[in-house]
N, C-alpha and C. Protein backbone atom coordinates (compact mmCIF):
# COMPACT_ATOMS: atom_id res chain seq x y z
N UNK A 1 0.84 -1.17 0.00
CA UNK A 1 0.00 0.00 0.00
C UNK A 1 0.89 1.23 0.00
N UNK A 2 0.22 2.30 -0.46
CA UNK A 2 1.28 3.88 -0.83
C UNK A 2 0.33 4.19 -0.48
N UNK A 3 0.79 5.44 0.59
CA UNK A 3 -0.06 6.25 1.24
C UNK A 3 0.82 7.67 0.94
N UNK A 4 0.03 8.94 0.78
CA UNK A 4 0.85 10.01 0.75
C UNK A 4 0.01 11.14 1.62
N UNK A 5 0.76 11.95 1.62
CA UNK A 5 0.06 12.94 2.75
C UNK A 5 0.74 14.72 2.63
N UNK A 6 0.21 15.54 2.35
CA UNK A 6 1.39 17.01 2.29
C UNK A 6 1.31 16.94 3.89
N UNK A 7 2.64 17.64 3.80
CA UNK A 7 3.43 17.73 5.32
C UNK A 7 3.98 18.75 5.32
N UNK A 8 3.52 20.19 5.93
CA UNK A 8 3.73 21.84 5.43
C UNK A 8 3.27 22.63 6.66
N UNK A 9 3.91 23.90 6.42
CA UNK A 9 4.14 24.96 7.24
C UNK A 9 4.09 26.09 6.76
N UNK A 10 3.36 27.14 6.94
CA UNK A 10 3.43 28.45 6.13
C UNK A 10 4.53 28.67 5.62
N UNK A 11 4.42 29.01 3.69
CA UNK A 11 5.82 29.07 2.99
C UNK A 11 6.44 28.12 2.64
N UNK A 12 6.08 26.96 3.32
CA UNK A 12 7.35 25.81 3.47
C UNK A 12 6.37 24.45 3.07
N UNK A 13 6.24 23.76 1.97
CA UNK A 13 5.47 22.82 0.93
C UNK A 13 6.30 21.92 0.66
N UNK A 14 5.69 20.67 1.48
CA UNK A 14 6.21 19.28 0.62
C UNK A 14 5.23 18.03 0.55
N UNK A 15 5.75 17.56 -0.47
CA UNK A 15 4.95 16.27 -0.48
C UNK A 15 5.53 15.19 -0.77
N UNK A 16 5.02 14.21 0.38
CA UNK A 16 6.19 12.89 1.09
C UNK A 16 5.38 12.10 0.19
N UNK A 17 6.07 10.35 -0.44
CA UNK A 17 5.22 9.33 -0.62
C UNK A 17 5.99 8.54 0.01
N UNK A 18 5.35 7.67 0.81
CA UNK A 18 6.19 6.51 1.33
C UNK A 18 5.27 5.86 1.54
N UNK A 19 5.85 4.12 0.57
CA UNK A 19 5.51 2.83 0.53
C UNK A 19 5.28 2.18 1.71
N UNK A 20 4.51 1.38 2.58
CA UNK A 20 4.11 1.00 3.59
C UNK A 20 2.67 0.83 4.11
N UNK A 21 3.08 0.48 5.92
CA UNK A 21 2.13 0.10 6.56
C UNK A 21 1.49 1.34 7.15
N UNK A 22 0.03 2.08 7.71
CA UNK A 22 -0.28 3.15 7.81
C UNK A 22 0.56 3.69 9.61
N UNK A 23 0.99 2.51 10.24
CA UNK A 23 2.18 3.19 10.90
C UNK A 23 3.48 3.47 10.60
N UNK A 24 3.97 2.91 9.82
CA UNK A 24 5.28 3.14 9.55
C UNK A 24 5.42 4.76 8.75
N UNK A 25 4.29 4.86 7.72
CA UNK A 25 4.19 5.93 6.72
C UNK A 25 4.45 6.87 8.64
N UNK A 26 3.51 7.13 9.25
CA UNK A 26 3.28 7.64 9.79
C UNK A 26 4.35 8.48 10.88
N UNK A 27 4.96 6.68 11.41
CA UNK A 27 6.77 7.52 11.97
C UNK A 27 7.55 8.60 10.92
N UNK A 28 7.56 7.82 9.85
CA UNK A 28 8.67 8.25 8.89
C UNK A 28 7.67 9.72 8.65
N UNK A 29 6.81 10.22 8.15
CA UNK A 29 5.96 11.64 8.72
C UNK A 29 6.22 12.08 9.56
N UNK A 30 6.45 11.99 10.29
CA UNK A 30 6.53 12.69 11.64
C UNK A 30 7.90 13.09 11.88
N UNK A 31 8.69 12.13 11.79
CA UNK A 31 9.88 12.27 11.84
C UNK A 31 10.90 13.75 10.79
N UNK A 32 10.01 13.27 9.06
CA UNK A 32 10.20 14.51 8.52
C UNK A 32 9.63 15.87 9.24
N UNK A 33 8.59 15.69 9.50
CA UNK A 33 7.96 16.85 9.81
C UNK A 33 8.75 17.94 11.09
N UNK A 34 9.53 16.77 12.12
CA UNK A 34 10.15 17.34 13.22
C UNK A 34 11.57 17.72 12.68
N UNK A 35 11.93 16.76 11.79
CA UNK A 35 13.73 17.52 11.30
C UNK A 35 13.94 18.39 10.01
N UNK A 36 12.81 18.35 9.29
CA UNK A 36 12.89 19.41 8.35
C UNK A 36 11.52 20.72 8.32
N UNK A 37 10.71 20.79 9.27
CA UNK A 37 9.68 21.68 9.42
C UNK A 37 9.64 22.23 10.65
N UNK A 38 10.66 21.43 11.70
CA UNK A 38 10.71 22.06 13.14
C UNK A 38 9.60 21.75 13.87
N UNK A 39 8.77 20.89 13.81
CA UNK A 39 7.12 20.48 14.33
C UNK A 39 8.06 19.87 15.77
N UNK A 40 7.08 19.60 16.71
CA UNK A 40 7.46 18.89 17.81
C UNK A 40 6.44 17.88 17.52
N UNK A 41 7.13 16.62 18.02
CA UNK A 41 6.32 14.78 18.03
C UNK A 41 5.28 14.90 18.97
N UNK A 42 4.10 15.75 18.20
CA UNK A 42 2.86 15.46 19.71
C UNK A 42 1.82 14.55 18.77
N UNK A 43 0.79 13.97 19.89
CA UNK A 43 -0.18 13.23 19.09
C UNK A 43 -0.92 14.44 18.11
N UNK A 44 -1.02 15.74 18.60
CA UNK A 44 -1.87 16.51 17.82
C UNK A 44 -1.22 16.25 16.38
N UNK A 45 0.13 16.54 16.05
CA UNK A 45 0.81 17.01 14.68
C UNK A 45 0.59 14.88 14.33
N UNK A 46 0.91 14.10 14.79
CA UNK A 46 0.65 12.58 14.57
C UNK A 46 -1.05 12.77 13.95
N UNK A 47 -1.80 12.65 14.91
CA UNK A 47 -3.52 13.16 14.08
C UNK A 47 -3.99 14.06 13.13
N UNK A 48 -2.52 15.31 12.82
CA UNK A 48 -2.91 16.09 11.86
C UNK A 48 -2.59 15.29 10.34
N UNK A 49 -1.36 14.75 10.40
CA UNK A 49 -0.60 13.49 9.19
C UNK A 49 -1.93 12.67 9.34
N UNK A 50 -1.95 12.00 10.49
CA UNK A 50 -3.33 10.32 9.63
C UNK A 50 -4.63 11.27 9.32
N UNK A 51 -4.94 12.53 9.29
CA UNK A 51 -6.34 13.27 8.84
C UNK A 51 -6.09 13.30 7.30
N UNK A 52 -4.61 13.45 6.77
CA UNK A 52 -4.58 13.73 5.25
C UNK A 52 -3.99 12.39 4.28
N UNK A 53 -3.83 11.09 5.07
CA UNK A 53 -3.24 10.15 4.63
C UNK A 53 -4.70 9.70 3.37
N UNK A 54 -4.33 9.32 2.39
CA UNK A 54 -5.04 8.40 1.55
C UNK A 54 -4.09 7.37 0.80
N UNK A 55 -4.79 6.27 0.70
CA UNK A 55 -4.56 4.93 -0.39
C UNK A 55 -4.06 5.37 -1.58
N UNK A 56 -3.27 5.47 -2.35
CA UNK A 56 -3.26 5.37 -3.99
C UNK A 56 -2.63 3.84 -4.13
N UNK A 57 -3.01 3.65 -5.21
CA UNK A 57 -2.62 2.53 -6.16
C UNK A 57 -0.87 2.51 -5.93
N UNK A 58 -0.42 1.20 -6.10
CA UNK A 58 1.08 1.21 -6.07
C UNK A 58 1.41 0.95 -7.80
N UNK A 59 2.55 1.85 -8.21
CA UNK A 59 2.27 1.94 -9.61
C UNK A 59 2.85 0.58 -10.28
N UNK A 60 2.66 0.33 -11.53
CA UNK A 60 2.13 -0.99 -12.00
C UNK A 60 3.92 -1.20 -12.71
């Protein structure tokens, strides 16, 4: 499963895809989000990532 999600900060736009399980996507989110956006690891910014996660197709 590929899950993708934008992961952003006023000014500051990206968009992650990572192949996986909907926790793993989720560390590896978070993790960007705290070393390249400056976010701190709270459940809020964790619940803001799984609010924008969706399914796409894994490409063929």
């Amino acid at each position: 499963m590929n899950s993708r999600v934008p992961v952003s900060r006023p000014r500051v736009k990206t968009r992650v895809t990572i192949a996986g399980t909907e926790d793993e996507f989720l560390d590896s989110a978070t993790a960007h989000a705290v070393a390249k956006h400056g976010h701190k690891d709270t459940s809020e910014l964790r619940k803001m990532i799984r609010s924008g996660l969706e399914d796409v197709p894994s490409p063929a």
